[in-house]
C-alpha atoms as a PDB file:
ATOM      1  CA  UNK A   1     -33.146   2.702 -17.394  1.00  0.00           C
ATOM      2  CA  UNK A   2     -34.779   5.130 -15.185  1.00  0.00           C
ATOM      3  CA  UNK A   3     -34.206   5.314 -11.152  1.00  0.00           C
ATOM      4  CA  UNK A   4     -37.025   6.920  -9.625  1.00  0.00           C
ATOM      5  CA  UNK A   5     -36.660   9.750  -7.311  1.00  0.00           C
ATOM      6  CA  UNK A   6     -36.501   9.098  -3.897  1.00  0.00           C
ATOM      7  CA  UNK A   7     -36.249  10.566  -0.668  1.00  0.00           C
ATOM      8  CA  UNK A   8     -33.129  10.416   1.481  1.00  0.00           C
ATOM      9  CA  UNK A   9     -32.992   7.070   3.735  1.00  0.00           C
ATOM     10  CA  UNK A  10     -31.876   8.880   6.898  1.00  0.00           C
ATOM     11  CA  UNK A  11     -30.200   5.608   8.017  1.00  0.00           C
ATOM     12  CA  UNK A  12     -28.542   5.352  11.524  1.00  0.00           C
ATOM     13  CA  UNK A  13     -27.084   2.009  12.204  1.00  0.00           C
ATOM     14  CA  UNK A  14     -26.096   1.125  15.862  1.00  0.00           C
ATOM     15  CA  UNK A  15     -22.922  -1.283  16.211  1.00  0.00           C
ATOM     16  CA  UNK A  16     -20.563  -2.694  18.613  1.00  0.00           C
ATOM     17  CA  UNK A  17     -18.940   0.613  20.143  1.00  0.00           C
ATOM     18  CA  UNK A  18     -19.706   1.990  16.736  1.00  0.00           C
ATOM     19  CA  UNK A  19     -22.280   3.477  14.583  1.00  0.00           C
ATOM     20  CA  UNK A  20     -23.108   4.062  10.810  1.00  0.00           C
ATOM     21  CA  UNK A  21     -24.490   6.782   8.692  1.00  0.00           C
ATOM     22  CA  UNK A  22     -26.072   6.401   5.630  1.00  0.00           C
ATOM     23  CA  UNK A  23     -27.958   8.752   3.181  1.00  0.00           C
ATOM     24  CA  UNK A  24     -28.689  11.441   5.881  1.00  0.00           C
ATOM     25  CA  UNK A  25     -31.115  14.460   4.641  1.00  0.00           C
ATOM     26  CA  UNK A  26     -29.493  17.965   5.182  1.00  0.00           C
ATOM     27  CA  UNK A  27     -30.499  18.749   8.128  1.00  0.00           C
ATOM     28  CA  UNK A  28     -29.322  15.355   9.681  1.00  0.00           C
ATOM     29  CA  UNK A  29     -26.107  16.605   8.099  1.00  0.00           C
ATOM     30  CA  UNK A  30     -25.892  19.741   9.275  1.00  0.00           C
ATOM     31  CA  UNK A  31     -26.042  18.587  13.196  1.00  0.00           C
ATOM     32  CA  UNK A  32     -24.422  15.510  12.754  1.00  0.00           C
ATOM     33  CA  UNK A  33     -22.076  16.738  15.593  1.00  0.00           C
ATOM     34  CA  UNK A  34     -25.530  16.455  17.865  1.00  0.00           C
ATOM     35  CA  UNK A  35     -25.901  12.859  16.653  1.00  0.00           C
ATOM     36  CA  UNK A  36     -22.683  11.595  17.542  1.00  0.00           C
ATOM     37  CA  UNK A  37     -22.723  13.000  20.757  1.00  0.00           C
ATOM     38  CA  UNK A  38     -25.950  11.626  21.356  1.00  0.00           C
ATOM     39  CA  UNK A  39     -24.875   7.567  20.672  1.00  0.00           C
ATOM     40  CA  UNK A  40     -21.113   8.816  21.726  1.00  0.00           C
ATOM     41  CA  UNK A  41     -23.283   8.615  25.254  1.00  0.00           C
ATOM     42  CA  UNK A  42     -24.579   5.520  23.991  1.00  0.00           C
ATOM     43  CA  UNK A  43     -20.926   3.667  24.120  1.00  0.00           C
ATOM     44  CA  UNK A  44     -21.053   4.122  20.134  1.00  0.00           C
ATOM     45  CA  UNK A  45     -17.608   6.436  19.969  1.00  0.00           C
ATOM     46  CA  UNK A  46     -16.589   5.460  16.833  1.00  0.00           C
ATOM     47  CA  UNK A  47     -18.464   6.006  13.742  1.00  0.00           C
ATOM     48  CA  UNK A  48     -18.333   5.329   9.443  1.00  0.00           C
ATOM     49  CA  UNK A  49     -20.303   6.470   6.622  1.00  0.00           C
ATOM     50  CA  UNK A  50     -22.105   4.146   4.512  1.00  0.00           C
ATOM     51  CA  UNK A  51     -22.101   5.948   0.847  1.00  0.00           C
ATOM     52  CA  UNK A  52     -23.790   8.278  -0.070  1.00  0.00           C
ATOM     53  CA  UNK A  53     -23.415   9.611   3.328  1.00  0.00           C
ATOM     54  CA  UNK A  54     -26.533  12.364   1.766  1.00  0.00           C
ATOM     55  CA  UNK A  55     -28.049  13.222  -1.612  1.00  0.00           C
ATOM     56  CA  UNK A  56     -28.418  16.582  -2.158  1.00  0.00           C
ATOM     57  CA  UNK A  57     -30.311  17.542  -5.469  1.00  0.00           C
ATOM     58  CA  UNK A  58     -27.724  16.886  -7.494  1.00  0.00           C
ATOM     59  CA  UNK A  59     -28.016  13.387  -6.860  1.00  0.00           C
ATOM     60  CA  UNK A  60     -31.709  12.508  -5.842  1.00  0.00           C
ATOM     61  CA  UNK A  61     -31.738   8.880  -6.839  1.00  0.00           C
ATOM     62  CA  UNK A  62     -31.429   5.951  -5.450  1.00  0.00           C
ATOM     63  CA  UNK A  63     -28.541   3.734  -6.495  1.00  0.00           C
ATOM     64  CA  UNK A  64     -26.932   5.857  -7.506  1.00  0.00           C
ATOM     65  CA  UNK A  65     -23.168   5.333  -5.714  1.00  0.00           C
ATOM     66  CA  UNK A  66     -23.119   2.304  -7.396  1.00  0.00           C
ATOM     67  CA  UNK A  67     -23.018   3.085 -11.045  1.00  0.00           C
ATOM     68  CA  UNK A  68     -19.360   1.787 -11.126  1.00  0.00           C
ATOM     69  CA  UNK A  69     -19.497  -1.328 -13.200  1.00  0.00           C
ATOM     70  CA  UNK A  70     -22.275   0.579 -15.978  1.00  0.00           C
ATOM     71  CA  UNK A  71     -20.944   0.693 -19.004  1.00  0.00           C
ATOM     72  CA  UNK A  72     -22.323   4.270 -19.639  1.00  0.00           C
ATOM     73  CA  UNK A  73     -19.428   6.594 -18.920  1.00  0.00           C
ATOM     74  CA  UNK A  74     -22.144   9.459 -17.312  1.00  0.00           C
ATOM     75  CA  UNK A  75     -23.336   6.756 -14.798  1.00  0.00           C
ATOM     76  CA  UNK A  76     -20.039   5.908 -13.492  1.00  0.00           C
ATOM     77  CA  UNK A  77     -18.739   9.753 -13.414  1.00  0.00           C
ATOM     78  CA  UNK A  78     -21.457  10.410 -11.018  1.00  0.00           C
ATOM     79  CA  UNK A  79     -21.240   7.756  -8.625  1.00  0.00           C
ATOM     80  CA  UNK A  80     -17.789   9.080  -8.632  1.00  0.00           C
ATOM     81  CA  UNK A  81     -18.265  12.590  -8.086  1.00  0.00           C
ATOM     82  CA  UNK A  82     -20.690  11.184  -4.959  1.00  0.00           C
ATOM     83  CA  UNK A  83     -18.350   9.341  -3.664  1.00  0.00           C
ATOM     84  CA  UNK A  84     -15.761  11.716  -3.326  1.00  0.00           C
ATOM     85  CA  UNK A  85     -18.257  14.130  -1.173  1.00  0.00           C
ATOM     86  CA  UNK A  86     -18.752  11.290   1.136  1.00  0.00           C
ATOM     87  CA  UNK A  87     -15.225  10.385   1.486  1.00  0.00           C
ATOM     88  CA  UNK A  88     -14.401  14.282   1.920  1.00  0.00           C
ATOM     89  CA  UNK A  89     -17.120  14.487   4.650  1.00  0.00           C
ATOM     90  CA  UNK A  90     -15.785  11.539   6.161  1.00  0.00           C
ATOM     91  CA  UNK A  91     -12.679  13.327   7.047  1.00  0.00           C
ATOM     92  CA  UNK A  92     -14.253  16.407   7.728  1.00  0.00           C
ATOM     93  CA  UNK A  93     -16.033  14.846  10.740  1.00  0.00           C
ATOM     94  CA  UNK A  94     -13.244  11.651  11.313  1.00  0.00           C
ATOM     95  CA  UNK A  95     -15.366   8.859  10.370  1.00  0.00           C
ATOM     96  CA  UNK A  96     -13.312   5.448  11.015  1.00  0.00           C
ATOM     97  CA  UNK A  97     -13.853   4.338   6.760  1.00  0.00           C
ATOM     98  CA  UNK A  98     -16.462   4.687   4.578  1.00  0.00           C
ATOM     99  CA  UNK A  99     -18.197   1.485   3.145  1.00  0.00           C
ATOM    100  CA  UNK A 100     -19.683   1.734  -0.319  1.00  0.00           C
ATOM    101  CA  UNK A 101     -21.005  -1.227  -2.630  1.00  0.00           C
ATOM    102  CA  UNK A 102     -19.260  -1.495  -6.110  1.00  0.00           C
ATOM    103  CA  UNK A 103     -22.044  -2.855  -7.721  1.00  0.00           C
ATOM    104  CA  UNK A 104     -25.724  -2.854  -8.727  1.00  0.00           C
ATOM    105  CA  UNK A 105     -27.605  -5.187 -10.895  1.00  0.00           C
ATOM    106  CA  UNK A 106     -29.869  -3.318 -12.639  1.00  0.00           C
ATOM    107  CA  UNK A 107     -27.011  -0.921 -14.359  1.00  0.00           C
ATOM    108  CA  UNK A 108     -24.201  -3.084 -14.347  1.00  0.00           C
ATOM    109  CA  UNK A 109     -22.141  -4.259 -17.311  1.00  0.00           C
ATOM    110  CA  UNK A 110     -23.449  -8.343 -18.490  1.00  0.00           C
ATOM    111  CA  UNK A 111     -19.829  -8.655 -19.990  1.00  0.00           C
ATOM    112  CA  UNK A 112     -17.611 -10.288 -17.662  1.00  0.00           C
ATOM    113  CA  UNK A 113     -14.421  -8.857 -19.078  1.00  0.00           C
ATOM    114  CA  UNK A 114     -15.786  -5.501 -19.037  1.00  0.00           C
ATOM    115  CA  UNK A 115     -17.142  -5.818 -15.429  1.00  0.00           C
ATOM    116  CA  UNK A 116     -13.239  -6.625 -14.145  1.00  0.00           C
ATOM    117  CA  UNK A 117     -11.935  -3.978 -15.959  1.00  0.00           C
ATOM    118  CA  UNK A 118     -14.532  -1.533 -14.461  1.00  0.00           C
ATOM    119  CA  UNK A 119     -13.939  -2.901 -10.930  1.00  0.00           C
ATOM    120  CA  UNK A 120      -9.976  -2.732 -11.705  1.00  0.00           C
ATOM    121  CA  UNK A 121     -10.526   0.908 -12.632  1.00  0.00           C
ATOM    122  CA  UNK A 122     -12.961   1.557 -10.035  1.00  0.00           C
ATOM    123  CA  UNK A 123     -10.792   0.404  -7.694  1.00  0.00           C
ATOM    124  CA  UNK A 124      -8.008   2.050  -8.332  1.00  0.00           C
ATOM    125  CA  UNK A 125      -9.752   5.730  -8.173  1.00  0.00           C
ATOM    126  CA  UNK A 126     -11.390   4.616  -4.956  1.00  0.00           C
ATOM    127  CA  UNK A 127      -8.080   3.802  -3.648  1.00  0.00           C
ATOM    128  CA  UNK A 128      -6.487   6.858  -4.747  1.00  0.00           C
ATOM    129  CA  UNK A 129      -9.323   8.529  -2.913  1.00  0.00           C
ATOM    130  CA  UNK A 130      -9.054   6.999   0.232  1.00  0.00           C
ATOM    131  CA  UNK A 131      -5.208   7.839   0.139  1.00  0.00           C
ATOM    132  CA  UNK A 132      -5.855  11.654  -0.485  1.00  0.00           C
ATOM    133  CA  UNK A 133      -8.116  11.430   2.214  1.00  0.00           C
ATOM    134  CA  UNK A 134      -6.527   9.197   4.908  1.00  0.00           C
ATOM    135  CA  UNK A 135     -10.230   7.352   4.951  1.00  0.00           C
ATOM    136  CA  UNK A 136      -9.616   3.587   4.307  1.00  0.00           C
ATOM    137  CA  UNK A 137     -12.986   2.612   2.415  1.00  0.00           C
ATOM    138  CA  UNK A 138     -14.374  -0.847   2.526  1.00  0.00           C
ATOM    139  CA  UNK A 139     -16.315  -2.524  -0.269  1.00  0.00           C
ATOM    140  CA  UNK A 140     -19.654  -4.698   0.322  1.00  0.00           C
ATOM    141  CA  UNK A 141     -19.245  -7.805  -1.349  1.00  0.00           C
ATOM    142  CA  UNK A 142     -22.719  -8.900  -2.749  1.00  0.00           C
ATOM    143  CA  UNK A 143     -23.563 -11.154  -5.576  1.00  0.00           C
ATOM    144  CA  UNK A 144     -26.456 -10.151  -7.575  1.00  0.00           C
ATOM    145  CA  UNK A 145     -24.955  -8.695 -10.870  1.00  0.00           C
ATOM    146  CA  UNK A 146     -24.444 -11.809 -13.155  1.00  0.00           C
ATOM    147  CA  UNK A 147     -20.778 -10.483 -14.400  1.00  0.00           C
ATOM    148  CA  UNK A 148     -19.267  -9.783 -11.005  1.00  0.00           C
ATOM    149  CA  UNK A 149     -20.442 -11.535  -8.303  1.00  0.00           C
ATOM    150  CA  UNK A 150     -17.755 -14.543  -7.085  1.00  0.00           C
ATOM    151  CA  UNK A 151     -15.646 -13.658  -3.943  1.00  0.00           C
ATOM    152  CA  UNK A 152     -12.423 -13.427  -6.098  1.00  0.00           C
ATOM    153  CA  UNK A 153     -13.691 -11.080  -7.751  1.00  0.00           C
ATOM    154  CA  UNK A 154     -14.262  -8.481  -5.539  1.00  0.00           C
ATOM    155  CA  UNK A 155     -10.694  -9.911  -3.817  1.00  0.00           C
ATOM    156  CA  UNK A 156      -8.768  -9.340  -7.170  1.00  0.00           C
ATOM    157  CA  UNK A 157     -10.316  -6.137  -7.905  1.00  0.00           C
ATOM    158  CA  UNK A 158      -9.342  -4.647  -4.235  1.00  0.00           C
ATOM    159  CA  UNK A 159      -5.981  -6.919  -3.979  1.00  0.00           C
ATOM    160  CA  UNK A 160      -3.417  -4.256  -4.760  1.00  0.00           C
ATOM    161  CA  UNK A 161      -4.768  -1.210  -2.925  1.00  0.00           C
ATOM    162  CA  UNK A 162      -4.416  -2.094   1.048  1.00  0.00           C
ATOM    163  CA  UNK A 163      -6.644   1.428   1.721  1.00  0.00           C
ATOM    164  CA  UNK A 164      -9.319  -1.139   0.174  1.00  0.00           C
ATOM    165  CA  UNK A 165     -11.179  -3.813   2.466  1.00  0.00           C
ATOM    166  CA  UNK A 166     -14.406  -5.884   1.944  1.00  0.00           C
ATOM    167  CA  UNK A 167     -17.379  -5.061   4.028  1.00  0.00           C
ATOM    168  CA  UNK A 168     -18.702  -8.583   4.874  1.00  0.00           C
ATOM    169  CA  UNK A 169     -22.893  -7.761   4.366  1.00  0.00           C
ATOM    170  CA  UNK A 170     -23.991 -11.343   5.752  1.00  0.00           C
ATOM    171  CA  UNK A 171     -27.612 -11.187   4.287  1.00  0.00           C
ATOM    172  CA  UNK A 172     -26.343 -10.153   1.271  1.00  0.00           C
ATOM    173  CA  UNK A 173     -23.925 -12.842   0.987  1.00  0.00           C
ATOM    174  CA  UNK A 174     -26.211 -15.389   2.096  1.00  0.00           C
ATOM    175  CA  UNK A 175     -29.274 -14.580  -0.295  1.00  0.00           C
ATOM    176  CA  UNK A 176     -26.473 -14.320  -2.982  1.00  0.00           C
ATOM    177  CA  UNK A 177     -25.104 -17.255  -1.783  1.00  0.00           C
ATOM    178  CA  UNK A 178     -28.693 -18.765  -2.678  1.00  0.00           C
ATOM    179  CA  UNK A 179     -29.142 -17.450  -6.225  1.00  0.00           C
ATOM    180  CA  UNK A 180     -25.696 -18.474  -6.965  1.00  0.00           C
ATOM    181  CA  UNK A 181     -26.407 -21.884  -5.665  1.00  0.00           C
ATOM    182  CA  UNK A 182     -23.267 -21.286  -3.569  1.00  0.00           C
ATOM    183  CA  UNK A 183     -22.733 -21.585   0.264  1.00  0.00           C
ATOM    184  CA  UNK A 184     -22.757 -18.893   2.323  1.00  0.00           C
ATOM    185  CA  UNK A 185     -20.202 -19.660   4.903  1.00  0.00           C
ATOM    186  CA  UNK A 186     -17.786 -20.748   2.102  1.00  0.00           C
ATOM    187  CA  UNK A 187     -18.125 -17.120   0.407  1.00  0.00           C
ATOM    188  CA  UNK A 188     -17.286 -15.842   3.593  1.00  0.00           C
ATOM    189  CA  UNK A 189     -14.601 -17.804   4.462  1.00  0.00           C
ATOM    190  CA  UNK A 190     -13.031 -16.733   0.913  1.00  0.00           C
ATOM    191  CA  UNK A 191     -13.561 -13.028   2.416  1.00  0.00           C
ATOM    192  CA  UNK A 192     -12.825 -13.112   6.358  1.00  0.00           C
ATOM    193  CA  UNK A 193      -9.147 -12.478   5.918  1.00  0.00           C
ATOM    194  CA  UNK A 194      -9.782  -8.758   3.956  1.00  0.00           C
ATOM    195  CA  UNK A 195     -12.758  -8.082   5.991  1.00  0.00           C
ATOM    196  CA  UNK A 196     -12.484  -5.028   7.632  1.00  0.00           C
ATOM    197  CA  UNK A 197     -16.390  -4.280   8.596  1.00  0.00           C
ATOM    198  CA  UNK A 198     -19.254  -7.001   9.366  1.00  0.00           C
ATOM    199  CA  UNK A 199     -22.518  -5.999   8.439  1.00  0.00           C
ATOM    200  CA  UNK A 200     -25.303  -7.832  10.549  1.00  0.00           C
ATOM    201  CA  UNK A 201     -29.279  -8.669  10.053  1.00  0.00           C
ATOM    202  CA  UNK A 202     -30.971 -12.086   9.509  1.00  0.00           C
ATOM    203  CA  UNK A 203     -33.208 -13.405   6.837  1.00  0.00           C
ATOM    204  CA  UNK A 204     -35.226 -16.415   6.123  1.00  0.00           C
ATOM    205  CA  UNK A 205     -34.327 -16.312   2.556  1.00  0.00           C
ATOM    206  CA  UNK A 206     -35.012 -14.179  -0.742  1.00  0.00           C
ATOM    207  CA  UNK A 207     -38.866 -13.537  -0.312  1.00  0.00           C
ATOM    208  CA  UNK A 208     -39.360 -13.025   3.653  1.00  0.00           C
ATOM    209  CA  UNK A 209     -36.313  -9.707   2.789  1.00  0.00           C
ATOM    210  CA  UNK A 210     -38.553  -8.924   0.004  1.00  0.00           C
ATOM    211  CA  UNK A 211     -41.328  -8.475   2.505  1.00  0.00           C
ATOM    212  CA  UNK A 212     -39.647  -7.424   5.825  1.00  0.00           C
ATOM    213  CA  UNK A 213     -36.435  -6.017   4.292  1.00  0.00           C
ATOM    214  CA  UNK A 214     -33.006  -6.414   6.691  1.00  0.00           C
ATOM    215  CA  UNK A 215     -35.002  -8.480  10.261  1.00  0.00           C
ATOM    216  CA  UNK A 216     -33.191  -7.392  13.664  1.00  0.00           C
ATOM    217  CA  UNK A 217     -31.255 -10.171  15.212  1.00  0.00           C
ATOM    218  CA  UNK A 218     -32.673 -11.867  18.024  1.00  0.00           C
ATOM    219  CA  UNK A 219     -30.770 -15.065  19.863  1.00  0.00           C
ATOM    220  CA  UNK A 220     -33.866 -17.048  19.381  1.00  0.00           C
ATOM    221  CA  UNK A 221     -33.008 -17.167  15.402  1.00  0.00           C
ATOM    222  CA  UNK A 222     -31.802 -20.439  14.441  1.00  0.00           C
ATOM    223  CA  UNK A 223     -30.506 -21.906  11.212  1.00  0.00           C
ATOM    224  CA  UNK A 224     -33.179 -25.083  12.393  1.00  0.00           C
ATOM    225  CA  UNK A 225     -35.513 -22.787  11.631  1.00  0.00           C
ATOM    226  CA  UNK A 226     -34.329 -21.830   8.407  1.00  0.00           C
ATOM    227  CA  UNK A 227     -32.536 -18.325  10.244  1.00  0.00           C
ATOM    228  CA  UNK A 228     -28.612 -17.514   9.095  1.00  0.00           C
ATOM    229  CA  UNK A 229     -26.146 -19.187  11.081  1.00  0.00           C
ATOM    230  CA  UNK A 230     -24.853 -16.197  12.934  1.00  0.00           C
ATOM    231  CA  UNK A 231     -22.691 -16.919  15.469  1.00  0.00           C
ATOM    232  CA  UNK A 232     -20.876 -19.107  12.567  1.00  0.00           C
ATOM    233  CA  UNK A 233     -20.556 -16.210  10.293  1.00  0.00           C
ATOM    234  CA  UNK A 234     -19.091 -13.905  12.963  1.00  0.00           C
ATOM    235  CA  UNK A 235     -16.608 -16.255  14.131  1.00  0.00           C
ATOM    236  CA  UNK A 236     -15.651 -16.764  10.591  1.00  0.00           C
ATOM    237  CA  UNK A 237     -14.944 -13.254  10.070  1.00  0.00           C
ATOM    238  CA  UNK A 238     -13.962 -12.382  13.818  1.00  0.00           C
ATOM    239  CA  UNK A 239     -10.982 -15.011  13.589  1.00  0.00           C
ATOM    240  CA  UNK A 240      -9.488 -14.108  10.768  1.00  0.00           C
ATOM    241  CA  UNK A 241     -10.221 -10.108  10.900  1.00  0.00           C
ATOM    242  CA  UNK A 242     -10.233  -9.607  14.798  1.00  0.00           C
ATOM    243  CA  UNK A 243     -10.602  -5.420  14.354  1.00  0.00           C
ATOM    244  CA  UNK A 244     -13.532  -5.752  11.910  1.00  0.00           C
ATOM    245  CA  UNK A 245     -16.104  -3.172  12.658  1.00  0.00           C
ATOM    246  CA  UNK A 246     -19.422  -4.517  13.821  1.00  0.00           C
ATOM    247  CA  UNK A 247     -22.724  -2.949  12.681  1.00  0.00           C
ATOM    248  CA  UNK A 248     -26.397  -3.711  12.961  1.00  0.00           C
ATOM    249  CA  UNK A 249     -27.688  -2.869   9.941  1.00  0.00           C
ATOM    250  CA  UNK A 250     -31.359  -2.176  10.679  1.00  0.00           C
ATOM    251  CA  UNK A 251     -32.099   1.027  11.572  1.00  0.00           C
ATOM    252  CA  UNK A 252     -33.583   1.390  15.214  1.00  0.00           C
ATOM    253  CA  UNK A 253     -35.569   4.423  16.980  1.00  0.00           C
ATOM    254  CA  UNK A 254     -35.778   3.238  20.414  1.00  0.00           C
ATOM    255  CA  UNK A 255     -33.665  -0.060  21.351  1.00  0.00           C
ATOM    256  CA  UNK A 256     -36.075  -2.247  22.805  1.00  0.00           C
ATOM    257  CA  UNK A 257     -35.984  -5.442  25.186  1.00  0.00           C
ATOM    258  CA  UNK A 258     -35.808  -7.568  21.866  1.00  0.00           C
ATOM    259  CA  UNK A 259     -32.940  -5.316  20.156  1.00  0.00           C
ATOM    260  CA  UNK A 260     -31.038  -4.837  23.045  1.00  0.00           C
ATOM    261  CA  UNK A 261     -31.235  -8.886  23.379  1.00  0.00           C
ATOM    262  CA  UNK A 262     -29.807  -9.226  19.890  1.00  0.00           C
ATOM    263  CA  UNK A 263     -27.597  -6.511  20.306  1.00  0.00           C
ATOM    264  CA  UNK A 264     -26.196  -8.556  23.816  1.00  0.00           C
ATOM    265  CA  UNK A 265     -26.392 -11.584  21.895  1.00  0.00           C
ATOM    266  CA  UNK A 266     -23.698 -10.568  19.385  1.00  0.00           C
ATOM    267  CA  UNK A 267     -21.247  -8.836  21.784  1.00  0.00           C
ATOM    268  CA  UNK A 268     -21.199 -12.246  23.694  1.00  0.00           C
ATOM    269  CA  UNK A 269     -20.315 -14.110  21.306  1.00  0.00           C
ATOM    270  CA  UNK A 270     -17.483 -11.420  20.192  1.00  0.00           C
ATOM    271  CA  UNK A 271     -16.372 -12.044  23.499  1.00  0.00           C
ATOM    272  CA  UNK A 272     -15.898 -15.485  23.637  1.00  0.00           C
ATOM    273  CA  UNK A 273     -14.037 -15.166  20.116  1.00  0.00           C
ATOM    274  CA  UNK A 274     -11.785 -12.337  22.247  1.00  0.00           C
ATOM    275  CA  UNK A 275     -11.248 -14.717  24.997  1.00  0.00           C
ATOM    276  CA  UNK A 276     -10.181 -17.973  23.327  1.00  0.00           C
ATOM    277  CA  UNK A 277      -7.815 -15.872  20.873  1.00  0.00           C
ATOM    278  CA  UNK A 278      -6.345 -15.124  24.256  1.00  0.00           C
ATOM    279  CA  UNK A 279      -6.392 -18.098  25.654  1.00  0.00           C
ATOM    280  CA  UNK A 280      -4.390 -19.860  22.271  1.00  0.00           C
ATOM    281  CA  UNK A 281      -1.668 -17.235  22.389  1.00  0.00           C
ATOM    282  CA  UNK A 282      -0.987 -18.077  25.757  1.00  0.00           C
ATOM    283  CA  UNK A 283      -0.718 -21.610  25.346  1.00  0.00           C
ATOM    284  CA  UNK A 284       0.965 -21.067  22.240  1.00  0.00           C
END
């Protein structure tokens, strides 16, 4: 199969006190320090990189840090050998983890024996990266390669390696969750407890993100109207991982009245999951 070229994303994801990277072009790179200065003023003082943090022209396709479960040897090497730059530039500039997905459909193996070993092996080598490094790196559970795609899955594969965590993607779970005729809030229930990042954006279901892609939040969403049940999701996560890393992932230029309502709208109900955690160790 052939991945078209494409240009870098230039991703910057706003979060709760936090902020991701993702697929930055060169020059993004090269003054990162400006950046995080820039949404450092923002309240944003920590920050992660979402792999590949840039594609240089070595690797100038898309997709391609997620070659892991292929079963051609080439594929994997290279997602691999991108990896490890992002992880490396992750410490270079002190970025909190590094998130990176550990599979994609189009490549991946059919065989579900072979996919577990992959993810084993992946695993393992991301792992051992992570402890060279001293970057934990989380993994974005999402369920669209046939062979891999139930919660235990991704648990077993990351189980032994505690530099390992799931990144909790909830649009990605829930449209998943839909072509798996699973439910959403059950997947993530399975994967709250090795959460270690929450990755936020709404949907109305597989064809509305075909059309408008990751939708900001907005408190007005409701699951009546056939929105994600957010505040449900992020409680489930927020209980049971209370440090879990909170990003936005849709990119934003200027933060709007409608953004910064979404944006609010999340960090109340964060919290109000703060406040009654409080509240029960008090009373025991």
């Amino acid at each position: 199969m052939t991945i078209p070229h494409s240009e870098a994303e230039r991703l910057i994801h706003r979060g709760i006190g936090h902020v991701e990277f993702f697929d930055l072009d060169p020059e993004q790179l090269e003054n990162l320090d400006r950046l995080i200065s820039d949404l450092s003023g923002e309240g944003r003082e920590r920050f992660s990189f979402h792999a590949p943090i840039s594609r240089t022209g070595k690797y100038p396709h898309s997709g391609v840090t997620c070659f892991y479960l292929s079963g051609e040897t080439d594929k994997r090497e290279y997602s691999f050998a991108l990896l490890a730059e992002t992880v490396s530039a992750a410490a270079q500039w002190g970025a909190t983890h590094v998130v990176t997905h550990l599979t994609f459909s189009p490549t991946d193996t059919r065989d579900a024996d072979r996919a577990a070993e992959l993810a084993a092996d992946a695993c393992r080598r991301m792992a051992s990266m992570s402890g060279e490094k001293g970057v934990p790196i989380d993994i974005e559970f999402a369920a669209y390669t046939d062979a891999f795609h139930r919660p235990d899955d991704f648990l077993d594969a990351i189980d032994p390696y505690p530099e390992l965590g799931i990144c909790v993607d909830v649009g990605h779970a829930a449209l998943g969750a839909v072509i798996r005729s699973r439910d959403v809030a059950g997947d993530v229930a399975l994967l709250a407890p090795r959460a270690r990042s929450l990755h936020l954006w709404n949907t109305l279901g597989l064809e509305h993100t075909k059309k408008f892609h990751h939708t900001p939040l907005h408190p007005e969403q409701t699951p009546e109207d056939g929105w994600l049940d957010i505040p449900r999701l992020v409680e489930t996560v927020m209980t049971a991982s209370p440090d879990a890393y909170i990003v936005f992932e849709y990119p934003v230029e200027d933060v709007s009245p409608d953004i910064q309502a979404g944006y609010d709208w999340i960090a109340s109900l964060v919290r109000n999951i703060q406040k009654r955690r409080k509240a029960e160790a008090v009373n025991g």
